[in-house]
C-alpha atoms as a PDB file:
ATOM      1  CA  UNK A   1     -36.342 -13.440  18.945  1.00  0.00           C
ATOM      2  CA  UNK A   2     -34.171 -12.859  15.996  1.00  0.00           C
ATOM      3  CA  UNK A   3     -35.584  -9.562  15.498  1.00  0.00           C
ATOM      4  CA  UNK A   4     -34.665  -8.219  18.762  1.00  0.00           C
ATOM      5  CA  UNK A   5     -30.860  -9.673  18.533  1.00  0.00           C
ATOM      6  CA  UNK A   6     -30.644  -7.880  15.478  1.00  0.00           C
ATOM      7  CA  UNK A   7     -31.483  -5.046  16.854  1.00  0.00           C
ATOM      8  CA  UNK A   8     -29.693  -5.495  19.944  1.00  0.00           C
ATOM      9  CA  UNK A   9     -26.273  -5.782  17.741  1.00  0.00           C
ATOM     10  CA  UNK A  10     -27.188  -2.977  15.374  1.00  0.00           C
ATOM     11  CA  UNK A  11     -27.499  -0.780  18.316  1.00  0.00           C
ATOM     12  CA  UNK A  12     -24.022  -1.846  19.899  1.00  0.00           C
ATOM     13  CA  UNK A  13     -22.238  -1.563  16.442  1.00  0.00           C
ATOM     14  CA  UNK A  14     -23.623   1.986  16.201  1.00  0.00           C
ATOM     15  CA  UNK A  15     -23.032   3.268  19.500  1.00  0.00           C
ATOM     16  CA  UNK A  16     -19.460   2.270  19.427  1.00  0.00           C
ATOM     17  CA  UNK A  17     -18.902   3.780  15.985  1.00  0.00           C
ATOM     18  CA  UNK A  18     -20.486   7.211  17.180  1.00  0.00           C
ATOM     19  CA  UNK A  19     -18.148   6.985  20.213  1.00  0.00           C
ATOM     20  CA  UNK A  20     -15.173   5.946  18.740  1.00  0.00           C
ATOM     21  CA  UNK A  21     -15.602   9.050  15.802  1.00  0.00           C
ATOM     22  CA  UNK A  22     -16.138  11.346  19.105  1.00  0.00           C
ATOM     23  CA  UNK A  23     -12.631   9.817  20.851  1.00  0.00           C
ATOM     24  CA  UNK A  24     -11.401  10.389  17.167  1.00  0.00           C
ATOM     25  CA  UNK A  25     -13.058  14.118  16.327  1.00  0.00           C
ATOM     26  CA  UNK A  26     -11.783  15.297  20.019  1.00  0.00           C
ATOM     27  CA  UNK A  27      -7.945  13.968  19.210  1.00  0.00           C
ATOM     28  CA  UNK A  28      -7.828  15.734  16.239  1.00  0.00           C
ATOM     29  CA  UNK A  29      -9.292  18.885  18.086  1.00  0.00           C
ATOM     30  CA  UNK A  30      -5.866  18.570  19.521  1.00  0.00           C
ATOM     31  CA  UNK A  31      -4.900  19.512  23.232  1.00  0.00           C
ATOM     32  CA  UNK A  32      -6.911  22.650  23.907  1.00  0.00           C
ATOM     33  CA  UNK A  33      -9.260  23.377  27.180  1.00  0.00           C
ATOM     34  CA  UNK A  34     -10.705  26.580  25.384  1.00  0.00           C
ATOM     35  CA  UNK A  35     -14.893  26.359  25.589  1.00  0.00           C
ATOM     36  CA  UNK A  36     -16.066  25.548  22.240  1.00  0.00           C
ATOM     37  CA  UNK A  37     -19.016  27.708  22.767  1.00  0.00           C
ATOM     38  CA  UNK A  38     -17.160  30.848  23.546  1.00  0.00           C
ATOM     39  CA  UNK A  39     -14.373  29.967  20.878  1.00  0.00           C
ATOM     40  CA  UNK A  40     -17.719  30.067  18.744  1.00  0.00           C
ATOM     41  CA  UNK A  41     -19.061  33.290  20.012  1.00  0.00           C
ATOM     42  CA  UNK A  42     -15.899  34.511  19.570  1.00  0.00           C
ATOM     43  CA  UNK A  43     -15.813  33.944  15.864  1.00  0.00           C
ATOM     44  CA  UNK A  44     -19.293  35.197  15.605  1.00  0.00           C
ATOM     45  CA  UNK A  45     -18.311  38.536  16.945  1.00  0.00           C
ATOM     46  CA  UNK A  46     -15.257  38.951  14.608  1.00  0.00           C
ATOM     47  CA  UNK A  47     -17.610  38.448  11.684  1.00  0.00           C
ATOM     48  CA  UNK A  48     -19.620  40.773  12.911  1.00  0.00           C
ATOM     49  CA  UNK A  49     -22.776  38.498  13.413  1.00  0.00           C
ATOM     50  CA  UNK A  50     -25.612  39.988  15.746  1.00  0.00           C
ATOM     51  CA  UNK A  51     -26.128  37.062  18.406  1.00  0.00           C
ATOM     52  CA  UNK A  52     -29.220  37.524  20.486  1.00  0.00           C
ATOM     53  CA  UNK A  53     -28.463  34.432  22.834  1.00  0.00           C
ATOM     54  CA  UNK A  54     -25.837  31.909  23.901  1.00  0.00           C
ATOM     55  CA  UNK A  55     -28.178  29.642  22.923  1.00  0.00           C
ATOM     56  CA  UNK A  56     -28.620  30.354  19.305  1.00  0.00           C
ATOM     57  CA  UNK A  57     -24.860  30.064  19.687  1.00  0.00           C
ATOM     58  CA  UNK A  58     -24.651  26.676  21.170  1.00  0.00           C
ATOM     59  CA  UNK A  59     -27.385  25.843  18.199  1.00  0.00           C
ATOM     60  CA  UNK A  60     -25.064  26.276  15.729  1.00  0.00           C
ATOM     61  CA  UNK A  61     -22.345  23.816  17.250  1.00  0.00           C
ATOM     62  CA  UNK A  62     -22.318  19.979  15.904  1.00  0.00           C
ATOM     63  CA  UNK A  63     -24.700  18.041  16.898  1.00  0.00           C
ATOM     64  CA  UNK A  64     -21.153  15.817  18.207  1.00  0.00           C
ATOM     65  CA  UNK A  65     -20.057  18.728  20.072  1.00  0.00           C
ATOM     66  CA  UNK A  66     -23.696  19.370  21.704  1.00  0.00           C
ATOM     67  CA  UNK A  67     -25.026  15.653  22.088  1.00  0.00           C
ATOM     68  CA  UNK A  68     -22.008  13.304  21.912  1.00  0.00           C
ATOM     69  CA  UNK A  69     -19.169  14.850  23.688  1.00  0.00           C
ATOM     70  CA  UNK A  70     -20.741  15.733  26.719  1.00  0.00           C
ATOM     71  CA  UNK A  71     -22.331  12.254  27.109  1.00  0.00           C
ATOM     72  CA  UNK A  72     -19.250  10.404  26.646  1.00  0.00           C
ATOM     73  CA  UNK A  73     -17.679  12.624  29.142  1.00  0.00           C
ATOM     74  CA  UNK A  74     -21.089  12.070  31.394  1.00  0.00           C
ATOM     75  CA  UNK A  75     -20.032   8.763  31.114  1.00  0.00           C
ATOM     76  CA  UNK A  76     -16.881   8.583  32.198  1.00  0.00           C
ATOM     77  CA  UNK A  77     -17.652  10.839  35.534  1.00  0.00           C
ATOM     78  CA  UNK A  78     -20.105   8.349  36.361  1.00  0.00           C
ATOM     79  CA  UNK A  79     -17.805   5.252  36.026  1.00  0.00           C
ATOM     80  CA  UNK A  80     -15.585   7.392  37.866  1.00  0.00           C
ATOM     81  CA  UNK A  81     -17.043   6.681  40.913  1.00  0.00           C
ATOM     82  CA  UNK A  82     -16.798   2.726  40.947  1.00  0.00           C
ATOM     83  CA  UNK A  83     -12.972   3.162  39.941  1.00  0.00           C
ATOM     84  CA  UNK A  84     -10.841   2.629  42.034  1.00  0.00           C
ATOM     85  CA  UNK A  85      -8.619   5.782  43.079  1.00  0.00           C
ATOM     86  CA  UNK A  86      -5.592   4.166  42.832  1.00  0.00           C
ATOM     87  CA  UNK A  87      -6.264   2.824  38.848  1.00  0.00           C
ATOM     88  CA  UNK A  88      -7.233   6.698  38.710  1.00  0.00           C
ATOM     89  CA  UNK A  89      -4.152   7.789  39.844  1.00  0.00           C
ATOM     90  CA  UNK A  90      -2.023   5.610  37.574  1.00  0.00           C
ATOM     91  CA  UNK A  91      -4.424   6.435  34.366  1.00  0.00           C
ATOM     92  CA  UNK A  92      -3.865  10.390  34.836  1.00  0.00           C
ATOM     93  CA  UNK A  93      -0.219   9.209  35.626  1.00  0.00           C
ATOM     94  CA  UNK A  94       0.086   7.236  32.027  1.00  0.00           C
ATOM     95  CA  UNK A  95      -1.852  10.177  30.546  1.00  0.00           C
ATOM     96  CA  UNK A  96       0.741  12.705  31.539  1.00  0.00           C
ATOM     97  CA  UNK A  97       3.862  10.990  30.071  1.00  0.00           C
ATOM     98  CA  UNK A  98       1.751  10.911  26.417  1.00  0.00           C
ATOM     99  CA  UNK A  99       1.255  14.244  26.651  1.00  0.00           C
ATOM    100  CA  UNK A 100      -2.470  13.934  27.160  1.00  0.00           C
ATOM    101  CA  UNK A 101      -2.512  13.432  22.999  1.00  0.00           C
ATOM    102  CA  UNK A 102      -6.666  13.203  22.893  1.00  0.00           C
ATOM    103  CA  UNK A 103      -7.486  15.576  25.871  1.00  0.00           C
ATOM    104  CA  UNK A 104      -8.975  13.295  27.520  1.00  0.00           C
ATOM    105  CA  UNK A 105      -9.489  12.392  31.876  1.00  0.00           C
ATOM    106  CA  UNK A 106      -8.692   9.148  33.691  1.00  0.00           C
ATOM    107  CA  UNK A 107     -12.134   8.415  33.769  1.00  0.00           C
ATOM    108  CA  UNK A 108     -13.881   8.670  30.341  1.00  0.00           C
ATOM    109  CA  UNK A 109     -10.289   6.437  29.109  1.00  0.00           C
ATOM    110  CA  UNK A 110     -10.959   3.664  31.692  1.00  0.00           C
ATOM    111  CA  UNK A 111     -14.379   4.013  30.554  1.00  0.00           C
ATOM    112  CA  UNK A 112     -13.641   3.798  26.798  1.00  0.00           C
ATOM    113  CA  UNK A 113     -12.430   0.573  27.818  1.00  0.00           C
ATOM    114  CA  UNK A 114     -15.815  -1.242  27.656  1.00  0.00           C
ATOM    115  CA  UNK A 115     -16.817   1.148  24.874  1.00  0.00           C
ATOM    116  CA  UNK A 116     -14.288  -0.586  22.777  1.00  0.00           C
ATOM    117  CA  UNK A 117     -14.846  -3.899  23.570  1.00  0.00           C
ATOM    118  CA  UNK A 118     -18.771  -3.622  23.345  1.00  0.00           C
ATOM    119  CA  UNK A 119     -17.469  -2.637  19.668  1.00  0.00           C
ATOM    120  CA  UNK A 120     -15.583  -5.042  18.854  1.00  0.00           C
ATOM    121  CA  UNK A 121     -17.199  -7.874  20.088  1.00  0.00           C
ATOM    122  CA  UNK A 122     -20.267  -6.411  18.293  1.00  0.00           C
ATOM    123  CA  UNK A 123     -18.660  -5.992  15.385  1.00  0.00           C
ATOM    124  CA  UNK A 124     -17.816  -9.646  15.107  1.00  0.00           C
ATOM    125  CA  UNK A 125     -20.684 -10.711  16.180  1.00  0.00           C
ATOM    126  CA  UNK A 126     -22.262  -8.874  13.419  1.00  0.00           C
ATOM    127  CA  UNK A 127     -19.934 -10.692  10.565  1.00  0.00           C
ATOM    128  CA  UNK A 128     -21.101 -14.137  12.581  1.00  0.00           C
ATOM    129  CA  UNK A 129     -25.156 -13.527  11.744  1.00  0.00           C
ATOM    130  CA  UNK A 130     -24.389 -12.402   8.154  1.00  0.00           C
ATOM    131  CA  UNK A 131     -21.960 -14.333   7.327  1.00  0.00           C
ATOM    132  CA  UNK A 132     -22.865 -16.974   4.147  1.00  0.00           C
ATOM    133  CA  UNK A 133     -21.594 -20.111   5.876  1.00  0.00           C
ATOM    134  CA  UNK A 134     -22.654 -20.230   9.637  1.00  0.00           C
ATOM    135  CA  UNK A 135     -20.427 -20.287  12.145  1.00  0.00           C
ATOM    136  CA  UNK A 136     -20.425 -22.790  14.797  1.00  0.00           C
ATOM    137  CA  UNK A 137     -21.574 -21.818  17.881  1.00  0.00           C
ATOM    138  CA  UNK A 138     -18.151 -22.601  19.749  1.00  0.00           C
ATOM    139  CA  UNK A 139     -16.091 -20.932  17.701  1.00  0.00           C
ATOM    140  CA  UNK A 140     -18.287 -17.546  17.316  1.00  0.00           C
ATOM    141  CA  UNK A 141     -18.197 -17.801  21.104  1.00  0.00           C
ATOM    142  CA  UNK A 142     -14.265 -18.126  20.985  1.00  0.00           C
ATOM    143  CA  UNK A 143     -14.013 -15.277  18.226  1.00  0.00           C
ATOM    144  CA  UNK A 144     -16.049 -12.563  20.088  1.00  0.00           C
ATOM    145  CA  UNK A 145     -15.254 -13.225  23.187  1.00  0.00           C
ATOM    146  CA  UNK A 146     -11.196 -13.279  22.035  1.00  0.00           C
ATOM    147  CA  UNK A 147     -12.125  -9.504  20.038  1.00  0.00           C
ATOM    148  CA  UNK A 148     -14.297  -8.087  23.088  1.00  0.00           C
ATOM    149  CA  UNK A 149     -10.536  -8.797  25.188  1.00  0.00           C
ATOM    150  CA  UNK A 150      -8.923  -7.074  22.433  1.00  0.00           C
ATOM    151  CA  UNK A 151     -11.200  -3.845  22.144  1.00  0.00           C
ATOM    152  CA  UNK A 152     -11.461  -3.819  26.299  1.00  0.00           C
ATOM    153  CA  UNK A 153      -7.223  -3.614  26.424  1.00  0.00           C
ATOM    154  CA  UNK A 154      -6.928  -1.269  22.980  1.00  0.00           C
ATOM    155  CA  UNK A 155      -7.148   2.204  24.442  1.00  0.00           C
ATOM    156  CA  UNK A 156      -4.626   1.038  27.355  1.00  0.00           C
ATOM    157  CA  UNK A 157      -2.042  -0.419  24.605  1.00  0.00           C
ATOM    158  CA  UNK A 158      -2.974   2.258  22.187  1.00  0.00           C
ATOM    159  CA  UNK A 159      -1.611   4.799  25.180  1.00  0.00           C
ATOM    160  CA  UNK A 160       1.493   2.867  26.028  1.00  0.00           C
ATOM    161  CA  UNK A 161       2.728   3.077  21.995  1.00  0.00           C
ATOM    162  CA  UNK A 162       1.861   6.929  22.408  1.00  0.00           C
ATOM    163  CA  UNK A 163       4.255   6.713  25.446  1.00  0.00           C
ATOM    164  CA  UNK A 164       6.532   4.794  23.808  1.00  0.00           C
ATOM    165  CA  UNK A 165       6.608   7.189  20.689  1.00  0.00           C
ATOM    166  CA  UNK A 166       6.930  10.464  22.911  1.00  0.00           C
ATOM    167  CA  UNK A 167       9.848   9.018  24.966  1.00  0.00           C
ATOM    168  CA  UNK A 168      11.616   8.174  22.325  1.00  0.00           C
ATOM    169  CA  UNK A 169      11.151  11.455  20.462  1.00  0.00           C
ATOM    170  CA  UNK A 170      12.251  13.387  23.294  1.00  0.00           C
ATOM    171  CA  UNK A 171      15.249  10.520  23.736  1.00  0.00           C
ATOM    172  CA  UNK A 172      16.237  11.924  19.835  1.00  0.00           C
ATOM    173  CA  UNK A 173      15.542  15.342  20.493  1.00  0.00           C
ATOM    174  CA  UNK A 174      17.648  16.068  23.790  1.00  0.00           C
ATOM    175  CA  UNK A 175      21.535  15.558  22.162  1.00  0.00           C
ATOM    176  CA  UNK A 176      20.691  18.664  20.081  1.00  0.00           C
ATOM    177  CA  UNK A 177      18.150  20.400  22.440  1.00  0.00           C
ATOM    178  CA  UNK A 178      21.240  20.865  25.267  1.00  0.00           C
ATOM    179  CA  UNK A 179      23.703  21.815  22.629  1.00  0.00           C
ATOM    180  CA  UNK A 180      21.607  24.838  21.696  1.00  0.00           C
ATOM    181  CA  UNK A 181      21.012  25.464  25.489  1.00  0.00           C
ATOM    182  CA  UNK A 182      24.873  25.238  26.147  1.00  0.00           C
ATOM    183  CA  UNK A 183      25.391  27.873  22.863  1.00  0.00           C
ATOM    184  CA  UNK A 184      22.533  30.465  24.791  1.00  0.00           C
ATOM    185  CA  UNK A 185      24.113  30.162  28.460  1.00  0.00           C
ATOM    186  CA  UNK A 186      27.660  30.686  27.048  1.00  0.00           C
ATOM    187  CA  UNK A 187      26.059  33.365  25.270  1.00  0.00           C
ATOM    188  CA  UNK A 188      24.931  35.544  28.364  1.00  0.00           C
ATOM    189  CA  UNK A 189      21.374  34.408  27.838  1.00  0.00           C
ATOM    190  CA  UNK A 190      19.804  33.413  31.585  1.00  0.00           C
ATOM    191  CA  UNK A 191      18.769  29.785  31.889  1.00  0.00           C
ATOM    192  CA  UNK A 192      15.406  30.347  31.613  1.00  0.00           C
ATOM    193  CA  UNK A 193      15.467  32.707  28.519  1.00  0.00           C
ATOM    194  CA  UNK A 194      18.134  29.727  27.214  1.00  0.00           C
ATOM    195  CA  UNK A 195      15.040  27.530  27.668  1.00  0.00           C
ATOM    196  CA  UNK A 196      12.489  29.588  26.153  1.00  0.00           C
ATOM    197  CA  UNK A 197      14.635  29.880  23.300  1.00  0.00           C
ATOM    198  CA  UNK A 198      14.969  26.275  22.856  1.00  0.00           C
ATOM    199  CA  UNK A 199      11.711  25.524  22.989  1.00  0.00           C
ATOM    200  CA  UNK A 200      10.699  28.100  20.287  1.00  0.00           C
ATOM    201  CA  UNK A 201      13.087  26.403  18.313  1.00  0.00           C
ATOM    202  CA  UNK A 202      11.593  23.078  17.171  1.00  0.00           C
ATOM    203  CA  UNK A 203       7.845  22.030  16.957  1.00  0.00           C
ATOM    204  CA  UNK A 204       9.238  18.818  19.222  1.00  0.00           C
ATOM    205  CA  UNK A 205       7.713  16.946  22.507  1.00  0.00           C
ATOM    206  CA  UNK A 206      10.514  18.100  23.879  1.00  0.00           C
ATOM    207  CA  UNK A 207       9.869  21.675  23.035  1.00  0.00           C
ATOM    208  CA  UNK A 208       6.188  21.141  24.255  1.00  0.00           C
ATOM    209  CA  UNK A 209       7.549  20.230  27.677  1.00  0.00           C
ATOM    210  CA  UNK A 210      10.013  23.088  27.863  1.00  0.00           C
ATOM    211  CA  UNK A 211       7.614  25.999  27.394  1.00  0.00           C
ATOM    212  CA  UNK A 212       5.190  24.322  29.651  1.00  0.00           C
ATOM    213  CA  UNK A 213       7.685  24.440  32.346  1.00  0.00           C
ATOM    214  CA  UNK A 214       9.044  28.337  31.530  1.00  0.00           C
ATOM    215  CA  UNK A 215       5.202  28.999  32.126  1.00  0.00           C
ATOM    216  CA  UNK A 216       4.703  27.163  34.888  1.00  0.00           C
ATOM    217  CA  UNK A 217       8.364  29.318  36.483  1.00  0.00           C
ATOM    218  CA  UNK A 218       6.713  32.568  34.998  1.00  0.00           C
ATOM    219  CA  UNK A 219       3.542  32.071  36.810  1.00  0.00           C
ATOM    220  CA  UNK A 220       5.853  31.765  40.069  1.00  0.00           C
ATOM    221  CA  UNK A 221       6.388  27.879  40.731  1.00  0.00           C
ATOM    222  CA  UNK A 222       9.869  27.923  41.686  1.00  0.00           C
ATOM    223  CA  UNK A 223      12.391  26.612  38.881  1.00  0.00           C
ATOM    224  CA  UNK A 224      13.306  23.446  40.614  1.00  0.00           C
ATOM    225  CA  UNK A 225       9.911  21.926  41.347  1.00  0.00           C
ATOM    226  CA  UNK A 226       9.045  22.710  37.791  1.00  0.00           C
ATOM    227  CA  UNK A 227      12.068  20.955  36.401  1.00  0.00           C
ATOM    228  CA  UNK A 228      11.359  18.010  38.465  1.00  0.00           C
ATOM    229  CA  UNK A 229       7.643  17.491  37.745  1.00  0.00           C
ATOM    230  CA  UNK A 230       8.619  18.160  33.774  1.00  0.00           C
ATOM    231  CA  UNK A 231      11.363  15.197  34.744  1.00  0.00           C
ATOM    232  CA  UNK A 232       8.473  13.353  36.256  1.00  0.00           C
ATOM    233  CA  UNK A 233       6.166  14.113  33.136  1.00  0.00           C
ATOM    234  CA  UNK A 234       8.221  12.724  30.363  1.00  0.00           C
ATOM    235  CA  UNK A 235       9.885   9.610  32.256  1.00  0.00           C
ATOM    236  CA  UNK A 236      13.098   9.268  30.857  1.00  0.00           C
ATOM    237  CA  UNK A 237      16.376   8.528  32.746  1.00  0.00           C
ATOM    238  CA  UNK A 238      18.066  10.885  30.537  1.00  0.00           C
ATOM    239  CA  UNK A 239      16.216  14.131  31.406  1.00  0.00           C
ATOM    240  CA  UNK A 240      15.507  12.629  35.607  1.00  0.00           C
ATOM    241  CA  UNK A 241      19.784  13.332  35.329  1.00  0.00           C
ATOM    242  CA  UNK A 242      19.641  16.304  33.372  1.00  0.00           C
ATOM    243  CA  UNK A 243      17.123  18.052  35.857  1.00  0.00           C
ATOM    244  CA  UNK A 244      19.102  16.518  38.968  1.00  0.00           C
ATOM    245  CA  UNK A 245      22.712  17.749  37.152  1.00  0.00           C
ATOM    246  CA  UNK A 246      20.851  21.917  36.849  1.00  0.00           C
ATOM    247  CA  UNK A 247      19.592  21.354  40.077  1.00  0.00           C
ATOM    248  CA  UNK A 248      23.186  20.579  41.719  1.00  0.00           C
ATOM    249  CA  UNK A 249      24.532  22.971  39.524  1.00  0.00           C
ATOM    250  CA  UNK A 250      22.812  25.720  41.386  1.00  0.00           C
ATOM    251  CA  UNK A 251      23.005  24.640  44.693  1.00  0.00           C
ATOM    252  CA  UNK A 252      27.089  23.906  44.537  1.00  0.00           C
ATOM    253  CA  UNK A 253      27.902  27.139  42.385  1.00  0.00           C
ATOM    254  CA  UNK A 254      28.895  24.967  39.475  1.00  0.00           C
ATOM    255  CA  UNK A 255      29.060  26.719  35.935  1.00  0.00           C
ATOM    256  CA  UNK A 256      26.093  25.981  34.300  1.00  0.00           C
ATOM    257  CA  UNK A 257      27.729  25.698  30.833  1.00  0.00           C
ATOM    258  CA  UNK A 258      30.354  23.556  32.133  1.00  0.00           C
ATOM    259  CA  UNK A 259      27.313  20.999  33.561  1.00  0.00           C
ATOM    260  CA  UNK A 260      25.286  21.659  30.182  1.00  0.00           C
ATOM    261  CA  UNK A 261      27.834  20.586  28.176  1.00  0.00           C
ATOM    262  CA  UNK A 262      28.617  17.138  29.904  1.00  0.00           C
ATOM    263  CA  UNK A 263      25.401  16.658  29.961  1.00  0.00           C
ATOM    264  CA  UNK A 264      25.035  17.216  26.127  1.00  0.00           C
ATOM    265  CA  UNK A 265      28.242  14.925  25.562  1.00  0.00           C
ATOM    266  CA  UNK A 266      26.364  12.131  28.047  1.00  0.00           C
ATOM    267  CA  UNK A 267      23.027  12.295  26.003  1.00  0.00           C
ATOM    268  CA  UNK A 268      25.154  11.676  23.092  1.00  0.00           C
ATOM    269  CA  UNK A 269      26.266   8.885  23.904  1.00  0.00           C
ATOM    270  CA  UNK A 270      23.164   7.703  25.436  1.00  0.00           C
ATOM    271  CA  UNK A 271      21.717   8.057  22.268  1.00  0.00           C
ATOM    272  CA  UNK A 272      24.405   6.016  20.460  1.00  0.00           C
ATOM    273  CA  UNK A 273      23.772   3.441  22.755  1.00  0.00           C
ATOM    274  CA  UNK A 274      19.881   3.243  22.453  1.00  0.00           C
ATOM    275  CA  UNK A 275      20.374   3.128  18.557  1.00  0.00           C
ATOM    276  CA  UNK A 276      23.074   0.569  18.919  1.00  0.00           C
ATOM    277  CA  UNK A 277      20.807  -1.714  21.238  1.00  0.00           C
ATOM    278  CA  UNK A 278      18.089  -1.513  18.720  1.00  0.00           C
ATOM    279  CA  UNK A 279      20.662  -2.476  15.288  1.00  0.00           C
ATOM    280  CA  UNK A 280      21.808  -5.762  17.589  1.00  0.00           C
ATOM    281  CA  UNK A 281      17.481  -6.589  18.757  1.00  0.00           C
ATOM    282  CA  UNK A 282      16.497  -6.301  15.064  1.00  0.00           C
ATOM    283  CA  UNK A 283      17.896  -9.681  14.056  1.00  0.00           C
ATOM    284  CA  UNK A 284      15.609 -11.057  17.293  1.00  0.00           C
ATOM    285  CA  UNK A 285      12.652  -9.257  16.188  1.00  0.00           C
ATOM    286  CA  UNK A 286      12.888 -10.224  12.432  1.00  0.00           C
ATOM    287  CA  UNK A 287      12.943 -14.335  13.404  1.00  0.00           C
ATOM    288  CA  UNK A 288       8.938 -14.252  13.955  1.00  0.00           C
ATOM    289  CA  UNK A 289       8.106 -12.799  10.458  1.00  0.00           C
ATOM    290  CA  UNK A 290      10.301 -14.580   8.880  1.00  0.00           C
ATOM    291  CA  UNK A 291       9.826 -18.241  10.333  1.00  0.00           C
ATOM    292  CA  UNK A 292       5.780 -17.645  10.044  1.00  0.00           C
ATOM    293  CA  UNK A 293       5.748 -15.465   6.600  1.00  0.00           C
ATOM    294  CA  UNK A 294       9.342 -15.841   4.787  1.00  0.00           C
ATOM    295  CA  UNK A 295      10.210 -19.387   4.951  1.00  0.00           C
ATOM    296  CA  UNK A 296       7.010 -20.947   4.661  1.00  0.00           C
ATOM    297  CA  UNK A 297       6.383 -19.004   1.217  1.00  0.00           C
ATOM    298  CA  UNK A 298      10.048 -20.275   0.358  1.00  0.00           C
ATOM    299  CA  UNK A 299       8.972 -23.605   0.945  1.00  0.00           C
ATOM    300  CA  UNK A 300       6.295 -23.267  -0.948  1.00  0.00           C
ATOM    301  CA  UNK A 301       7.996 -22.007  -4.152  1.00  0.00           C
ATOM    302  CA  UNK A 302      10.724 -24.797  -3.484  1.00  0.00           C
ATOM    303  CA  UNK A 303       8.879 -27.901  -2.884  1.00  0.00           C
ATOM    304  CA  UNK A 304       5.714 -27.260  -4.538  1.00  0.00           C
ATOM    305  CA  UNK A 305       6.766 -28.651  -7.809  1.00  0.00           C
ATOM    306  CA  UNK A 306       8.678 -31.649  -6.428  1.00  0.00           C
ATOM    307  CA  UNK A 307       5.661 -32.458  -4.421  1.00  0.00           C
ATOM    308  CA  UNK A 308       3.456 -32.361  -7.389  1.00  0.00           C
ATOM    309  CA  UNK A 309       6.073 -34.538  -9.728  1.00  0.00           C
ATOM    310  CA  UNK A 310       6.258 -36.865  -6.636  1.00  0.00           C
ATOM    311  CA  UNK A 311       2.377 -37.267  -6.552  1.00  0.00           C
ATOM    312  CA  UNK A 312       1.917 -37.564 -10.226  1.00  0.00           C
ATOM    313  CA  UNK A 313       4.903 -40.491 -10.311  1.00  0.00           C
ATOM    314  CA  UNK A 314       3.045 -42.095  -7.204  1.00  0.00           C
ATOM    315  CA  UNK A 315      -0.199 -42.202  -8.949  1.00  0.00           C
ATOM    316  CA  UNK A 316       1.073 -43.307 -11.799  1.00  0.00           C
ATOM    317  CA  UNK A 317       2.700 -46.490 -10.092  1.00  0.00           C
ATOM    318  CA  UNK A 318      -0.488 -47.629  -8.451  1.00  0.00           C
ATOM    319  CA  UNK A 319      -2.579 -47.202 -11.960  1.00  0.00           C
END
């Protein structure tokens, strides 16, 4: 019976790790839908390789890229069907304001959910059976059972700090990103061309978002449904008014420049603001470090030799 738990775990810890350096190898792959196996071919026919068949080709891929990939994404079309359509909705939703960082669907990250936890839980588990002094059984319950929570809500927290972290990039990058927009329209540049130009400027989120939506106008999606859904993709206040402002701008026969430029003055600002709210929460944010980590290594260092005096004087009285 022992035998086959170990096993059982062994298995679990493994999977997980050969999942999690998939989720890992694909993010680092970066945000590309090109085939791997023509991207391959490709390469073969600039070296000048004879191929004979696609699949000596697809041979030569990683055995991640052949085996693993596909079967994690297997996986998460099939729990795709017992999700609900609504959680689907609100996944692909979350996905699209990080910028879709590891390429992945709604479905395989609602179904990395129980990949994680099956890892962590495992992995604890694990350190419980090897572990020199044996746990009790209560508190190995409370341990993996308190980890498996932790893996099952990691990929959903892990995509709300990428949220977080593109927001707030885009937050920084917008003061400076309508300036240089204001400088092409005053120029004579069109606001489109302004665009492009800005986002061939910086290697930003913001710049990311930009070319997507001069693409998206190029490929004939009219300008303002394109503005709104890049509004809609990042999730900011600040650009929802900046799209609304161009919008207006165009329907009333407002300058352009004249609306750019408030708007880059209001960002500004906005921006002052955000970094001022953030100087006044620090104090509020540094009382839980410092009450649990500061003070009680103060009072260490401060009473710990009084204590010791005061118990060496006490034992000495009742000698």
């Amino acid at each position: 019976m022992n035998i086959l738990i170990w096993v059982v775990v062994i298995l679990v810890v493994v999977g997980g790790a050969v999942t999690l350096a998939v989720v890992g190898m694909r993010a680092g792959r970066g945000n590309t839908d090109e085939d791997p196996l023509m991207a391959r071919l490709a390469e073969a026919t600039e070296r000048g390789d004879v191929v004979t068949s696609l699949e000596e080709i697809e041979m030569q891929q990683p055995f991640s890229q052949r085996v693993l990939l596909p079967l994690v994404r297997r996986v998460g079309e099939l729990s795709s069907r017992f999700t609900p359509q609504k959680a689907l909705e609100d996944t692909a939703k979350k996905i699209e304001l990080a910028g879709n960082p590891y390429n992945l669907d709604a479905a395989t990250l609602l179904a990395s959910r129980f990949v994680f936890a099956v890892f962590f839980g495992g992995i604890l588990l694990v350190i419980a059976l090897i572990s020199p002094s044996k746990w009790p059984l209560m508190r190995t319950f409370i341990v993996v059972v308190l980890f498996t929570a932790l893996g099952f809500f990691f990929p959903q927290l892990l995509l709300q700090s990428r949220i977080n972290a593109r927001q707030k990039d885009i937050r920084k990058a917008m003061p400076d990103a309508l300036d240089l927009l204001t400088i092409c329209v005053e120029a004579g540049l069109g606001f489109d061309a302004a665009l492009s130009k800005v986002g061939e400027k910086w290697e930003t989120h913001l710049s990311v978002a930009l070319l997507r939506t001069i693409r998206e106008i190029q490929l004939g999606k009219p300008r303002r449904d394109a503005l709104k859904d890049m509004a809609d993709r990042i999730g900011i206040p600040e650009m929802t008014s900046f799209v609304a402002a161009v919008i207006q701008s165009e329907v009333l026969g407002v300058s352009l420049a004249k609306v750019l430029r408030i708007q880059s003055d209001q960002m500004r600002v906005k921006r002052r603001q955000h970094a001022e709210e953030e100087a006044h929460s620090a104090p509020i944010k540094m009382i839980i470090p410092m009450a649990f980590l500061t003070f009680p290594s103060i009072f260490i260092i401060l009473l710990a030799p009084a204590g010791m005096q005061i118990q060496h004087s006490l034992t000495g009285v009742i000698k």
